[in-house]
Protein backbone atom coordinates (compact mmCIF):
# COMPACT_ATOMS: atom_id res chain seq x y z
CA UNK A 1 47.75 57.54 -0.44
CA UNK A 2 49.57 59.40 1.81
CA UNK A 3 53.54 60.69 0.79
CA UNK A 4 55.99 61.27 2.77
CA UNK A 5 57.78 64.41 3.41
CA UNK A 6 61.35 64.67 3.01
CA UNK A 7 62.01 64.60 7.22
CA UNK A 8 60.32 61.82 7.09
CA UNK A 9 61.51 59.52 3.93
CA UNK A 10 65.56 60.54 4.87
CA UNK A 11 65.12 57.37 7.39
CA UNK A 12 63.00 54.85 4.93
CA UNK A 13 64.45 51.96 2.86
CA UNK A 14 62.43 50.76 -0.14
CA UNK A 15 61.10 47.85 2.84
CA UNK A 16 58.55 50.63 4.52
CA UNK A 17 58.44 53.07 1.58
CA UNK A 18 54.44 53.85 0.75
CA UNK A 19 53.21 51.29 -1.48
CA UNK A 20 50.14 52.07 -3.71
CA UNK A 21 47.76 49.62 -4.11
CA UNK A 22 46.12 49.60 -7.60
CA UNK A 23 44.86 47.27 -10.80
CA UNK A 24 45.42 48.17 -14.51
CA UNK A 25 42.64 47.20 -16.38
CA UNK A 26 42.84 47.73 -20.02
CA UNK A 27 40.27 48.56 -22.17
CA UNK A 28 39.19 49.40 -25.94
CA UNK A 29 39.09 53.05 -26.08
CA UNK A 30 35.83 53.25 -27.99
CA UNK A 31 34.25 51.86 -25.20
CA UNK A 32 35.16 55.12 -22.67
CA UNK A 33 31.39 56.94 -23.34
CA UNK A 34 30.33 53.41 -21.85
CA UNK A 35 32.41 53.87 -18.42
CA UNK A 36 31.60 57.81 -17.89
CA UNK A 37 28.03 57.12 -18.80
CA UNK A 38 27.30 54.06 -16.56
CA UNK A 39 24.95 54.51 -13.98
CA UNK A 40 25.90 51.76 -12.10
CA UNK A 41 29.38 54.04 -12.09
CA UNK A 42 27.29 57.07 -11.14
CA UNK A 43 25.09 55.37 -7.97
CA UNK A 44 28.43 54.96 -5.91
CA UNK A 45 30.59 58.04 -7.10
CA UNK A 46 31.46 60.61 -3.90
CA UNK A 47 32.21 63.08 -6.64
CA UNK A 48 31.69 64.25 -10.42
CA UNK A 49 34.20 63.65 -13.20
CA UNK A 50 37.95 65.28 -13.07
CA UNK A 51 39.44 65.87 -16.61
CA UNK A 52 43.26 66.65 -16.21
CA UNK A 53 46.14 66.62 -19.04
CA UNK A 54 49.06 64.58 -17.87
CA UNK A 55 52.75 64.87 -19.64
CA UNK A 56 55.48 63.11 -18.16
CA UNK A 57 58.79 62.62 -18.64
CA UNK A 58 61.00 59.17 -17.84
CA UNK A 59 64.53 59.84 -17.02
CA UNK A 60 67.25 57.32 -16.24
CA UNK A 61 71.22 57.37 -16.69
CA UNK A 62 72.98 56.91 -19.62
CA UNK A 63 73.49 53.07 -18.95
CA UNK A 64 69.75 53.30 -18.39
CA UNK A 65 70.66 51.83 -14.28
CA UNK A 66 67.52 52.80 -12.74
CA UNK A 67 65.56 50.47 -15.07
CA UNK A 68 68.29 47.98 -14.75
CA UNK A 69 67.47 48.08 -10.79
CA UNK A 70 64.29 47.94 -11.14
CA UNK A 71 62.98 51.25 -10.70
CA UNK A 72 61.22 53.94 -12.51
CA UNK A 73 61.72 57.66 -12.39
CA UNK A 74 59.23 60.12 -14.16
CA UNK A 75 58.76 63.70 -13.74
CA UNK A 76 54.95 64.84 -14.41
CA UNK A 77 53.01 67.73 -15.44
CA UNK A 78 49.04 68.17 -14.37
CA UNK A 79 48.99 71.51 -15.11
CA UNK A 80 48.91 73.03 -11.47
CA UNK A 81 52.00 71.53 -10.11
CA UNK A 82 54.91 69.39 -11.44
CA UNK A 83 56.07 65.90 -9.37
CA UNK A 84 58.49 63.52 -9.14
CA UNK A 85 57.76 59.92 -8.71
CA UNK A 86 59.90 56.85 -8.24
CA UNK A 87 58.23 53.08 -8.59
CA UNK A 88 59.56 49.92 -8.09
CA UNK A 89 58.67 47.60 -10.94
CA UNK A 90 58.56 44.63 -8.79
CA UNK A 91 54.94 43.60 -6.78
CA UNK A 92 54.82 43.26 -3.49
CA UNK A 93 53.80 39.96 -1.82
CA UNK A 94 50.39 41.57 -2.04
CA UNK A 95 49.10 41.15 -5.27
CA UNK A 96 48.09 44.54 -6.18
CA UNK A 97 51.40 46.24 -4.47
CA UNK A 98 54.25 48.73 -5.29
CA UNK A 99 56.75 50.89 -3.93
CA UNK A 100 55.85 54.63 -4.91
CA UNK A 101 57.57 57.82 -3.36
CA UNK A 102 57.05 61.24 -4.92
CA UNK A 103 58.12 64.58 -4.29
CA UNK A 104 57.17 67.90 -5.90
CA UNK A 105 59.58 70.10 -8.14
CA UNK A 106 60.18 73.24 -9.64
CA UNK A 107 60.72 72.39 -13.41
CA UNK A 108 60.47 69.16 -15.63
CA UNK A 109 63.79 68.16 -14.67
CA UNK A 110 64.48 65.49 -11.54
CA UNK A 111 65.87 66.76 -8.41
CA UNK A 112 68.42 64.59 -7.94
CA UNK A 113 69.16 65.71 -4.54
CA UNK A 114 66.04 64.59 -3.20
CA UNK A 115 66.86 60.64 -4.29
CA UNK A 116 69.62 60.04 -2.04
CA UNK A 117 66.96 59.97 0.57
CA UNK A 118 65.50 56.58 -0.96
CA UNK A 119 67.99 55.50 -3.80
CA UNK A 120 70.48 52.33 -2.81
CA UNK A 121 73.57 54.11 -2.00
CA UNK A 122 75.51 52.12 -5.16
CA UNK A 123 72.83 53.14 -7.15
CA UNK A 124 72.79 56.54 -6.36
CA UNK A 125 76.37 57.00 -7.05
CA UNK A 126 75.63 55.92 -10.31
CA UNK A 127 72.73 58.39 -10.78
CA UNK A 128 75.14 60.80 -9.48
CA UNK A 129 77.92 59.85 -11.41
CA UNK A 130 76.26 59.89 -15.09
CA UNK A 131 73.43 62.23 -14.47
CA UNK A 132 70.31 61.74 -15.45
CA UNK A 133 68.47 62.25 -19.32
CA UNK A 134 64.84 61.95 -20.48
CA UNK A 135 64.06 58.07 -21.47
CA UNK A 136 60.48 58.79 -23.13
CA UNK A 137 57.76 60.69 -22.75
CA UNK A 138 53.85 60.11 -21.76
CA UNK A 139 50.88 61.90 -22.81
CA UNK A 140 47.74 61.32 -21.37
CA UNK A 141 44.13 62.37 -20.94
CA UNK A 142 43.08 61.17 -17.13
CA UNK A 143 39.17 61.40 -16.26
CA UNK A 144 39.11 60.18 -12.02
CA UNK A 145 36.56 60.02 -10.00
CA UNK A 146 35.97 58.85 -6.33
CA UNK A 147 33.56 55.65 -5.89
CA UNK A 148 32.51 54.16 -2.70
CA UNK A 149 32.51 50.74 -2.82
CA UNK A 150 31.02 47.98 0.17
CA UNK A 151 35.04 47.45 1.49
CA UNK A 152 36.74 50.57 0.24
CA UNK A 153 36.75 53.85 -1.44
CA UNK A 154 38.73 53.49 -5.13
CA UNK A 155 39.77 56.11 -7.41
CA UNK A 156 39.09 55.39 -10.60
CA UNK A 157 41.60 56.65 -13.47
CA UNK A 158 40.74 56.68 -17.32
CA UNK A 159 43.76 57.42 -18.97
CA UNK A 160 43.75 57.50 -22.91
CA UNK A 161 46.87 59.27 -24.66
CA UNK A 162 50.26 57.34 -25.76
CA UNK A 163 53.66 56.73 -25.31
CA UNK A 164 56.46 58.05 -27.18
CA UNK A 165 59.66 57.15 -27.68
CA UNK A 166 61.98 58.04 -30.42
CA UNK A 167 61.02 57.31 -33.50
CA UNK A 168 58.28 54.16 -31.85
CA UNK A 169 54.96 55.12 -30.46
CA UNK A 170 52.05 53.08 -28.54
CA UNK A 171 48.73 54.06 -27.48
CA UNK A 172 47.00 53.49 -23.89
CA UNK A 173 44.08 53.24 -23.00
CA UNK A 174 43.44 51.94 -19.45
CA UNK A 175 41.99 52.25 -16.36
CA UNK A 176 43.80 52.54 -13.08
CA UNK A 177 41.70 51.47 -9.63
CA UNK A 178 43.32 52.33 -6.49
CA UNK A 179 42.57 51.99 -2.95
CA UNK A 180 42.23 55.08 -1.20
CA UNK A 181 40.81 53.29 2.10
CA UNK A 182 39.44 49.94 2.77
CA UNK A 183 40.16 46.03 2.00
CA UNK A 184 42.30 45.59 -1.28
CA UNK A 185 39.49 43.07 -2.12
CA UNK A 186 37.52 46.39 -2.86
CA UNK A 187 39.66 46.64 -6.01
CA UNK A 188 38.61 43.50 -7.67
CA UNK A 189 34.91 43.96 -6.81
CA UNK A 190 35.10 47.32 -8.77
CA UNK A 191 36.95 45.42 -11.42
CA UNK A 192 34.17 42.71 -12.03
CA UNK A 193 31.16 45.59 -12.03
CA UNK A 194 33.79 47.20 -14.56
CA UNK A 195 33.85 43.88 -16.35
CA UNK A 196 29.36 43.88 -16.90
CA UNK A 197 29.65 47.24 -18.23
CA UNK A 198 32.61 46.94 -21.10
CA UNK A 199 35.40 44.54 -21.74
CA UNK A 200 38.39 44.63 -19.23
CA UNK A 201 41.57 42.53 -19.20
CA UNK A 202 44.00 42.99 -16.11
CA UNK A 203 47.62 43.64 -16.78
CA UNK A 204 50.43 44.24 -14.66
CA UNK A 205 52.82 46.30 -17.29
CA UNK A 206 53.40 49.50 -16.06
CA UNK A 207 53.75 52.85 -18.39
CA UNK A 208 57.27 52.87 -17.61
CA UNK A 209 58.31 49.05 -18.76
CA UNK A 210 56.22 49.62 -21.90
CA UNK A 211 57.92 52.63 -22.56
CA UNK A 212 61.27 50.95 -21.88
CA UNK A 213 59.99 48.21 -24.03
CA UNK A 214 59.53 51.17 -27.18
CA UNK A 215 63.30 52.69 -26.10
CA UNK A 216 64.79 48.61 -26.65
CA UNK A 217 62.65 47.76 -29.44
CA UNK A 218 62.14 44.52 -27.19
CA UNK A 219 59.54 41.92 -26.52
CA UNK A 220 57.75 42.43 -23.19
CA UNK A 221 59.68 41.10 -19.86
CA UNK A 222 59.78 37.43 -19.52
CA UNK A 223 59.41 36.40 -15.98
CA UNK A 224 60.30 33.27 -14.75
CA UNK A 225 58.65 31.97 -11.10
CA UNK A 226 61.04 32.35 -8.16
CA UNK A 227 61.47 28.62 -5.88
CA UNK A 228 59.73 29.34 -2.91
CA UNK A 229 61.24 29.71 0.41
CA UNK A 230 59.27 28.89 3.40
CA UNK A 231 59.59 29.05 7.08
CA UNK A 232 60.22 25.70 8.65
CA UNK A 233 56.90 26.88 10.50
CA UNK A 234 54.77 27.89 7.97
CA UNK A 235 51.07 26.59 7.82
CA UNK A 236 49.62 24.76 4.52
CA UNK A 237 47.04 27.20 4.14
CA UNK A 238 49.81 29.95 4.13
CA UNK A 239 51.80 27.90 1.74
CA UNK A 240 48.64 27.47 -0.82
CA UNK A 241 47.83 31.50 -0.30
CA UNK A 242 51.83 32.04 -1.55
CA UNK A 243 51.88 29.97 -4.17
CA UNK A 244 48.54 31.11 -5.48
CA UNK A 245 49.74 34.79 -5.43
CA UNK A 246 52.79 33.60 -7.33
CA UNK A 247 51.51 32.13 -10.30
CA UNK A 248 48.63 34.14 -10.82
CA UNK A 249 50.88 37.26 -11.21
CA UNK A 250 53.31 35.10 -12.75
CA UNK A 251 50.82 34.06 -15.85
CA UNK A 252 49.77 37.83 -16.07
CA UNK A 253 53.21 38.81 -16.20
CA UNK A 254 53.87 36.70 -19.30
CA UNK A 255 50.70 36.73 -20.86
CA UNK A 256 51.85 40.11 -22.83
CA UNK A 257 55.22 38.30 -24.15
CA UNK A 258 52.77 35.38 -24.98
CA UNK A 259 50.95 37.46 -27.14
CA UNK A 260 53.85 39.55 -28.68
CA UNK A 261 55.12 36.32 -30.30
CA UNK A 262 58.80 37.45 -31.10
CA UNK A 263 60.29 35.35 -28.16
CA UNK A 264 59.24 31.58 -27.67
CA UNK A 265 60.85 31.21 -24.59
CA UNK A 266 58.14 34.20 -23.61
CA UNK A 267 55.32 31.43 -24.60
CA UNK A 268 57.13 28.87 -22.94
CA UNK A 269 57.38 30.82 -19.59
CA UNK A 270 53.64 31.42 -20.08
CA UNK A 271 52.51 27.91 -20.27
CA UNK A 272 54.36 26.79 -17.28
CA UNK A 273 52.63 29.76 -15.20
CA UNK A 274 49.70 28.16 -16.47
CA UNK A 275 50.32 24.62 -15.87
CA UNK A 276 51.75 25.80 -11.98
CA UNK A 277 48.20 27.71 -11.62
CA UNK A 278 46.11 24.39 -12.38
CA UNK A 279 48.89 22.49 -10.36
CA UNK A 280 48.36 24.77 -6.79
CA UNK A 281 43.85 24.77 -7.71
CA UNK A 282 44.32 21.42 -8.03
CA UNK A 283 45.86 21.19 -4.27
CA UNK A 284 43.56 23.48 -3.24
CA UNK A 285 40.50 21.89 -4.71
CA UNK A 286 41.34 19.09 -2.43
CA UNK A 287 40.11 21.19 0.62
CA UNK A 288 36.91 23.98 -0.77
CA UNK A 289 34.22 22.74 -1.46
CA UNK A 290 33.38 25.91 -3.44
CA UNK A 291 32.65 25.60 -7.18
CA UNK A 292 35.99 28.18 -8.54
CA UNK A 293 39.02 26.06 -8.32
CA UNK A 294 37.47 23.41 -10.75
CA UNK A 295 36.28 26.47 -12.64
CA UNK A 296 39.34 28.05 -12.94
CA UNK A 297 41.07 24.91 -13.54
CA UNK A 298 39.32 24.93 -16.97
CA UNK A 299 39.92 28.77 -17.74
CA UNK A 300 43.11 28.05 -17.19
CA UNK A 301 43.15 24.83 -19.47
CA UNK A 302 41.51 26.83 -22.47
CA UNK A 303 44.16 29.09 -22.79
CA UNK A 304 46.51 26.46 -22.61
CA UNK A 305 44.72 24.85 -25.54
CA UNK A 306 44.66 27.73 -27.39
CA UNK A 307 48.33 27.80 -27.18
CA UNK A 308 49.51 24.44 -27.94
CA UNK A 309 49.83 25.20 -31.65
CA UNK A 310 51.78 27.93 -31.62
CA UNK A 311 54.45 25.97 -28.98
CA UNK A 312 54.62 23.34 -31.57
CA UNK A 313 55.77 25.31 -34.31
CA UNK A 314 58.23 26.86 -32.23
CA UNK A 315 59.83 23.56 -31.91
CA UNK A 316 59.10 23.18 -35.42
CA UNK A 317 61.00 26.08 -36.21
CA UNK A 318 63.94 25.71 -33.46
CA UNK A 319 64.70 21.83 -33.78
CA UNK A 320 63.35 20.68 -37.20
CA UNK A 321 64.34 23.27 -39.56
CA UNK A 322 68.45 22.63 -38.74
CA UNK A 323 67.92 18.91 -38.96
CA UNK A 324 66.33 19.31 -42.43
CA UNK A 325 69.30 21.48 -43.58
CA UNK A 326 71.56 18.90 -42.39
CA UNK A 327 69.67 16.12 -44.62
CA UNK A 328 70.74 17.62 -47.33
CA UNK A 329 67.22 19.47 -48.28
CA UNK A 330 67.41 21.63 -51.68
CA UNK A 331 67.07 25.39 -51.89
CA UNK A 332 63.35 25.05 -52.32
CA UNK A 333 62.41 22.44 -50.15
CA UNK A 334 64.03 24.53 -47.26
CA UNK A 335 61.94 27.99 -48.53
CA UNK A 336 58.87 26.07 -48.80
CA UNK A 337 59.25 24.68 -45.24
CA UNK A 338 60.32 28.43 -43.78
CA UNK A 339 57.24 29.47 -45.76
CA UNK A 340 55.08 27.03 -44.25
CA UNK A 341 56.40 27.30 -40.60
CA UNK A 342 56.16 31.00 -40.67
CA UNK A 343 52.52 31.14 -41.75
CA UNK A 344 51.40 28.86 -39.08
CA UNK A 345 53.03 30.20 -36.49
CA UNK A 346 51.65 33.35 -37.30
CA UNK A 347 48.30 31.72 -37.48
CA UNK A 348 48.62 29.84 -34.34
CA UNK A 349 49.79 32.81 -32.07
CA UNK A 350 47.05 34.58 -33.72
CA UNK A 351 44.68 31.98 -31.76
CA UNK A 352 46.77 32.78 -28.60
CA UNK A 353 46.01 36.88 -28.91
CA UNK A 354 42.08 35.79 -29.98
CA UNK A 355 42.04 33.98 -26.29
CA UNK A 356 44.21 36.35 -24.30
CA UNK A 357 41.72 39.04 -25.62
CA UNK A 358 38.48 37.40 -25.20
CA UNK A 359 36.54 39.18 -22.30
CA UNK A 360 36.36 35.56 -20.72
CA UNK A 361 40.15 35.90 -19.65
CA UNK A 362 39.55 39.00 -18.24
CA UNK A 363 36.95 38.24 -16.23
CA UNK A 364 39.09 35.30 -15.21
CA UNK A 365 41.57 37.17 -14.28
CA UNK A 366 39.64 39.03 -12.32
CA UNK A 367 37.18 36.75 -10.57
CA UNK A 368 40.54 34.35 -9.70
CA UNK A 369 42.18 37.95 -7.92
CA UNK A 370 38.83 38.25 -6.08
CA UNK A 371 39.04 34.57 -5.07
CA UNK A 372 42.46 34.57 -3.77
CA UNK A 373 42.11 37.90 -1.50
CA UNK A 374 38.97 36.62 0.21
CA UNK A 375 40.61 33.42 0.84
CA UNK A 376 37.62 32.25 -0.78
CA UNK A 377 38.76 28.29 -0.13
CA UNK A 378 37.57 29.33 3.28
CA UNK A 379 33.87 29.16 1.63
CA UNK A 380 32.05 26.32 3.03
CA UNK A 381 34.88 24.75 4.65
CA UNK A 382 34.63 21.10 6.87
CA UNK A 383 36.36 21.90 10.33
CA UNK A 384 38.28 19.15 9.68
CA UNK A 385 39.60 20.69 6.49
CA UNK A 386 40.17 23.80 8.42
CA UNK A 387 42.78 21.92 11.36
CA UNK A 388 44.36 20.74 8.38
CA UNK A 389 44.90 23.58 6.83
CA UNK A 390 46.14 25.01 10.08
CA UNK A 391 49.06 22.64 10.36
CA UNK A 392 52.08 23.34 9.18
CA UNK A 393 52.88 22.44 5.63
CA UNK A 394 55.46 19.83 6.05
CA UNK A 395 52.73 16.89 6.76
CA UNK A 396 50.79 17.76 3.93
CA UNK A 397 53.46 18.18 1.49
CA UNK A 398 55.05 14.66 2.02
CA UNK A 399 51.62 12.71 1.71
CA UNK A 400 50.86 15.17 -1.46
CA UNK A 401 54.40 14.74 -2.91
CA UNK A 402 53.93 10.54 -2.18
CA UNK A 403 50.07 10.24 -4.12
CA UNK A 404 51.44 12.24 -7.22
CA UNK A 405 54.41 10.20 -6.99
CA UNK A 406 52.74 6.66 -7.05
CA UNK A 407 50.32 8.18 -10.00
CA UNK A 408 52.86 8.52 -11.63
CA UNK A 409 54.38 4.97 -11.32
CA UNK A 410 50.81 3.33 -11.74
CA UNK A 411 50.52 4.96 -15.30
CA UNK A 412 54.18 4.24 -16.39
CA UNK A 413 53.78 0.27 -15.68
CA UNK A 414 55.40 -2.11 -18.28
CA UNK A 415 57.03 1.10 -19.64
CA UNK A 416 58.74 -0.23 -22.01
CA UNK A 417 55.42 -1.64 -23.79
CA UNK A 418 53.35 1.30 -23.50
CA UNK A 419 52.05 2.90 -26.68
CA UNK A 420 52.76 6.48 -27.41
CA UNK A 421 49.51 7.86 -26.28
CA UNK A 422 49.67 5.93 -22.62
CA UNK A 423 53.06 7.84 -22.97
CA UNK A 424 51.86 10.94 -22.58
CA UNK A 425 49.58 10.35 -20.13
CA UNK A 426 52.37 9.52 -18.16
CA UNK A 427 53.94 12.95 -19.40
CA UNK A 428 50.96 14.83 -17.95
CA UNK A 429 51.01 12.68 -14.62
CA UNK A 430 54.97 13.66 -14.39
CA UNK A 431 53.84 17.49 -14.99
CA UNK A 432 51.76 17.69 -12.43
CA UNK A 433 54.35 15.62 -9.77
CA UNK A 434 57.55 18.45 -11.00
CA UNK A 435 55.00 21.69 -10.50
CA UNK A 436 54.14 20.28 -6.89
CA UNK A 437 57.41 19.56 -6.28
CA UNK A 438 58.80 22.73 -7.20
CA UNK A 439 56.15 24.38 -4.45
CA UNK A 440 56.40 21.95 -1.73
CA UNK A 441 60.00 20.07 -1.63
CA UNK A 442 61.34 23.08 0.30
CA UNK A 443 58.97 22.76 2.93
CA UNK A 444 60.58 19.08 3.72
CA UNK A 445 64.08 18.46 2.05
CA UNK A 446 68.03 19.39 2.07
CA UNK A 447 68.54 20.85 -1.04
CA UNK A 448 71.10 18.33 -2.24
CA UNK A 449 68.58 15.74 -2.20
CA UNK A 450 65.91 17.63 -3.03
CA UNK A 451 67.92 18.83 -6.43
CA UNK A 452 68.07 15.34 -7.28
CA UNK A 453 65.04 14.28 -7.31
CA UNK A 454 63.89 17.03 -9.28
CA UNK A 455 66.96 16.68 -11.73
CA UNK A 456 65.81 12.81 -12.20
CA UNK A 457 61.97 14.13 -12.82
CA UNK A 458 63.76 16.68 -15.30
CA UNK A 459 65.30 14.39 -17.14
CA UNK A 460 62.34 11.68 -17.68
CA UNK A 461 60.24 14.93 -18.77
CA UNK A 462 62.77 15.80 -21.76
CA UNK A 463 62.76 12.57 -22.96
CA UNK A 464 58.92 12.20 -22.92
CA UNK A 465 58.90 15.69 -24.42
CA UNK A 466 61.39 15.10 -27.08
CA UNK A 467 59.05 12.24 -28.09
CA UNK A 468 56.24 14.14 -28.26
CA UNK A 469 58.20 16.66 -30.35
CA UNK A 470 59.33 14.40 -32.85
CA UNK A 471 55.62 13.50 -33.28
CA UNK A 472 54.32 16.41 -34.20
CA UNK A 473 57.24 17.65 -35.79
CA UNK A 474 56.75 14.36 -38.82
CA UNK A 475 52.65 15.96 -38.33
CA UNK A 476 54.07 19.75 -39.26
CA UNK A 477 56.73 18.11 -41.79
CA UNK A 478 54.13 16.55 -43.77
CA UNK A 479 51.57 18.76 -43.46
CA UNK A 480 53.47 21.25 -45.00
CA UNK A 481 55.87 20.14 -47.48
CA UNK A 482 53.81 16.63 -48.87
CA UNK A 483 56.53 14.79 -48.71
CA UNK A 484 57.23 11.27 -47.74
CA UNK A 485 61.38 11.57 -48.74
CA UNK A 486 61.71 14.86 -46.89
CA UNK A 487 60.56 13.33 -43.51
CA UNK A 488 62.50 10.49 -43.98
CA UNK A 489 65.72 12.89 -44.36
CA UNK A 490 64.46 14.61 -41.03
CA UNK A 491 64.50 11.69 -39.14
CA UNK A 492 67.63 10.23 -40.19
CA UNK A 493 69.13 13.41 -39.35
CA UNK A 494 67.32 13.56 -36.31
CA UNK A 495 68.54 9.97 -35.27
CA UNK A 496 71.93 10.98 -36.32
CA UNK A 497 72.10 14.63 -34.64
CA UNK A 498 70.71 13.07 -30.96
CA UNK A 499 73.45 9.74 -31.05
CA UNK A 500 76.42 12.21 -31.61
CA UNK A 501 74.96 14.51 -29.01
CA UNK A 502 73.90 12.08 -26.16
CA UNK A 503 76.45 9.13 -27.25
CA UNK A 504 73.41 6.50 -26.76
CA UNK A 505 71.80 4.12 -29.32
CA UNK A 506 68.17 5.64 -29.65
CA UNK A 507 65.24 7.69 -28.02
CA UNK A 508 63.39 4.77 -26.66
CA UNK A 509 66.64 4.05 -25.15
CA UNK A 510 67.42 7.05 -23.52
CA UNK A 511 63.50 7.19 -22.27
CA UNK A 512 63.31 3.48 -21.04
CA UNK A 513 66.92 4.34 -18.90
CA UNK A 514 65.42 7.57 -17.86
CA UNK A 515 62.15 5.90 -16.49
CA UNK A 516 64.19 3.25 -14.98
CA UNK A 517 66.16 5.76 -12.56
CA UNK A 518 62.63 7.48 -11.53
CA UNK A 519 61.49 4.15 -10.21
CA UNK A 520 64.64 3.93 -8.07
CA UNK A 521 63.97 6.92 -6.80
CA UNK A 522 62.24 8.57 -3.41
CA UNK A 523 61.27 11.08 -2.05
CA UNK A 524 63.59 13.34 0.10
């Protein structure tokens, strides 16, 4: 990509900085004689192998603000010259963007100088202000070469070394495709040739917020969706590209906290990116008639699956755990349950890291990127389907918004007699209704009315939830412990610990009431 000179970059804001355009793949490093040996690597490459050593140095203030802003500063080493880089950590609406700007320098030392050019000015007082000290440190063995692919021409970056930080170390081993010339598309073609030859995963954690990761002796990020904001103009198919974008970075961005397993909320976060994706294929399977959003649907649901027992005991462990102490549980009872929850939540996130790193959900990954940048809904489209999808979104999203709605209402009939089972298919009916609602009640609603509705949703879903909880929570409580008195102790503390809390006489209560104000309500 090109970089700018500093003339040039003194009038840029981060807005029309250069952006790379790249995908992370990772990879097991065992396999690398597999990538530098393939010939179906070989029959596109414009040029031979490059071997260079790469050390680099992260810097950031004392109060570590660059991170904190979201930006990266390294100084690296290839052994002919010596560059600094700044990144953004955040994507661009593109899936595959991110703000880069480099500069070269004498030594292994920043020039601070040459950041007030494209530095916030706050921020750069602060930079100024503190100074700047090394963070961590990368060292990597990069192999590139140059392929020529049918929409683009790619480098192609092995990189194999570690990070370092302190007295915590990881290893990398990735590869790094980026668009030279050419259709971004190009990228995830590469990636799926990539994907016959060894096994690939896509990821979307940079170098630096790993490394940042070793400095806090953290989990990886959460990150939580941002509401949509649309254009009162904005055409459906425009909407379902968005929203598409979104939560396919979105479950990518938590799949790695998913997998880490030291913050539920990170699992949480991850399911819900999952449960949005199948929402927005769902929508759009409405319109292709191509085979992949039904496919994906189900890639989707498997990891879901594979996650559900791991969720459970992190209820088990967050609500059930306090209750029993409350009922008065002895001393061994209470190590025996800790004992028990902690080996099957190890066990079930196990399952989670077994899916995650199947080569399925890689090539998932990968074949849903390829998908979504040749707007491959397009594929054997009506041109009916096309006006439609033409129009602006507000139509579409009322009449959507209205069918999940009364779906919802058809299943949750004679509420108050329904078993626990036709419960929760009212549950799932409601889950589906509050994802599409969070993507398309902005395209037609005032926000205080909108917020309602979606609080009222909320609050039937937490009830239906907590049932479910307590469910298998008396599964997990007997399954472990044996015993009959203890889960009758649980739920009388349970009963007890929810009436002092909520001031109401009982679940079903609280469920039937919260039902009964989602029938009385419409739709903005």
């Amino acid at each position: 990509m090109s970089k700018p000179n500093a003339k040039t970059a003194a009038s840029q804001t981060e807005g029309d900085l250069p952006r790379e355009i790249e995908l992370k793949l990772l990879f097991h490093a065992k396999d690398i004689n597999k990538i530098t040996n393939a010939t179906a690597i070989a029959q596109v490459a414009k040029t031979g192998w490059t071997s260079t050593d790469l050390t680099a140095i992260y810097f950031d203030t004392e109060n570590f603000d660059l991170h904190k802003s979201g930006y990266a500063l390294r100084v690296r080493n290839n052994g002919n010259h010596k560059i600094m880089t700044l990144k953004s950590n955040s994507m661009g609406a593109a899936l595959l963007e991110r703000m880069e700007w480099e500069v070269p320098v004498e030594g292994m030392t920043p020039d601070v100088g040459a950041l007030d050019m494209v530095l916030p000015t706050e921020l750069m007082q602060q930079v100024k202000d503190s100074g700047l000290q090394p963070a961590f440190t990368s060292v990597v063995k990069r192999l590139t070469r140059l392929l020529a692919q049918p929409h683009g021409m790619i480098e192609l970056a092995i990189d194999c070394g570690r990070i370092d930080a302190e007295k915590r170390s990881e290893t990398i081993s990735e590869l790094e495709l980026e668009l030279k010339e050419g259709m971004s598309e190009a990228i995830f073609q590469l990636a799926q040739d990539l994907g016959t030859i060894i096994a690939v995963w896509p990821s979307v954690r940079s170098k630096s917020q790993r490394g940042f990761d070793l400095v806090f002796d953290r989990p990886p990020l959460i990150v939580k969706e941002p509401d949509p904001i649309w254009d009162r103009h904005v055409t459906l198919e425009s909407v379902l590209e968005a929203i598409l974008r979104s939560t396919y970075r979105n479950v990518m961005e938590n799949q790695a906290v998913a997998m880490d397993g030291r913050e539920p909320e990170g699992l949480h976060q991850y399911r819900v990116a999952l449960r949005r994706l199948r929402s927005v294929l769902r929508l759009v399977q409405t319109f292709s008639a191509s085979l992949p959003p039904a496919t994906f649907r189900e890639d989707a649901k498997r990891l879901l699956t594979y996650s559900n027992d791991a969720r459970d005991w992190d209820v088990f462990w967050a609500e059930a755990i306090p209750k029993i102490k409350q009922a008065q549980a002895s001393a061994q009872e209470l190590e025996t349950l800790k004992h028990g929850a902690e080996q099957g939540r190890a066990k079930a996130y196990n399952k989670i890291r077994k899916a995650a790193g199947d080569p399925r959900t890689g090539m998932f990954l990968i074949e849903l990127g390829l998908w979504i940048e040749q707007k491959g809904w397009r594929d054997g489209l009506e041109a009916s389907r096309s006006e439609v999808l033409a129009e602006t979104g507000r139509k579409f999203a009322r009449k959507a918004l209205q069918k999940l709605h009364g779906k919802v209402l058809k299943r949750g009939r004679h509420f108050a007699k329904l078993d626990p089972n036709e419960r929760h298919r009212v549950r799932i009916a409601l889950k589906r209704l509050r994802y599409t609602a969070d993507f398309l009640l902005p395209l037609i609603h005032h926000k205080k009315s909108g917020r309602k509705y979606i609080k009222i949703i909320a609050s039937l879903q937490d009830e239906l939830g907590r049932s479910n909880d307590k469910a298998n929570t008396k599964k997990a409580l007997l399954q472990i412990s044996g015993s009959k008195a203890l889960l009758g102790g649980y739920l009388a503390a349970h009963t007890g610990v929810e009436r002092k809390k909520r001031l109401v006489k009982g679940d079903d209560h609280l469920m039937t009431t919260a039902w009964k104000a989602f029938q009385a309500v419409r739709i903005p």
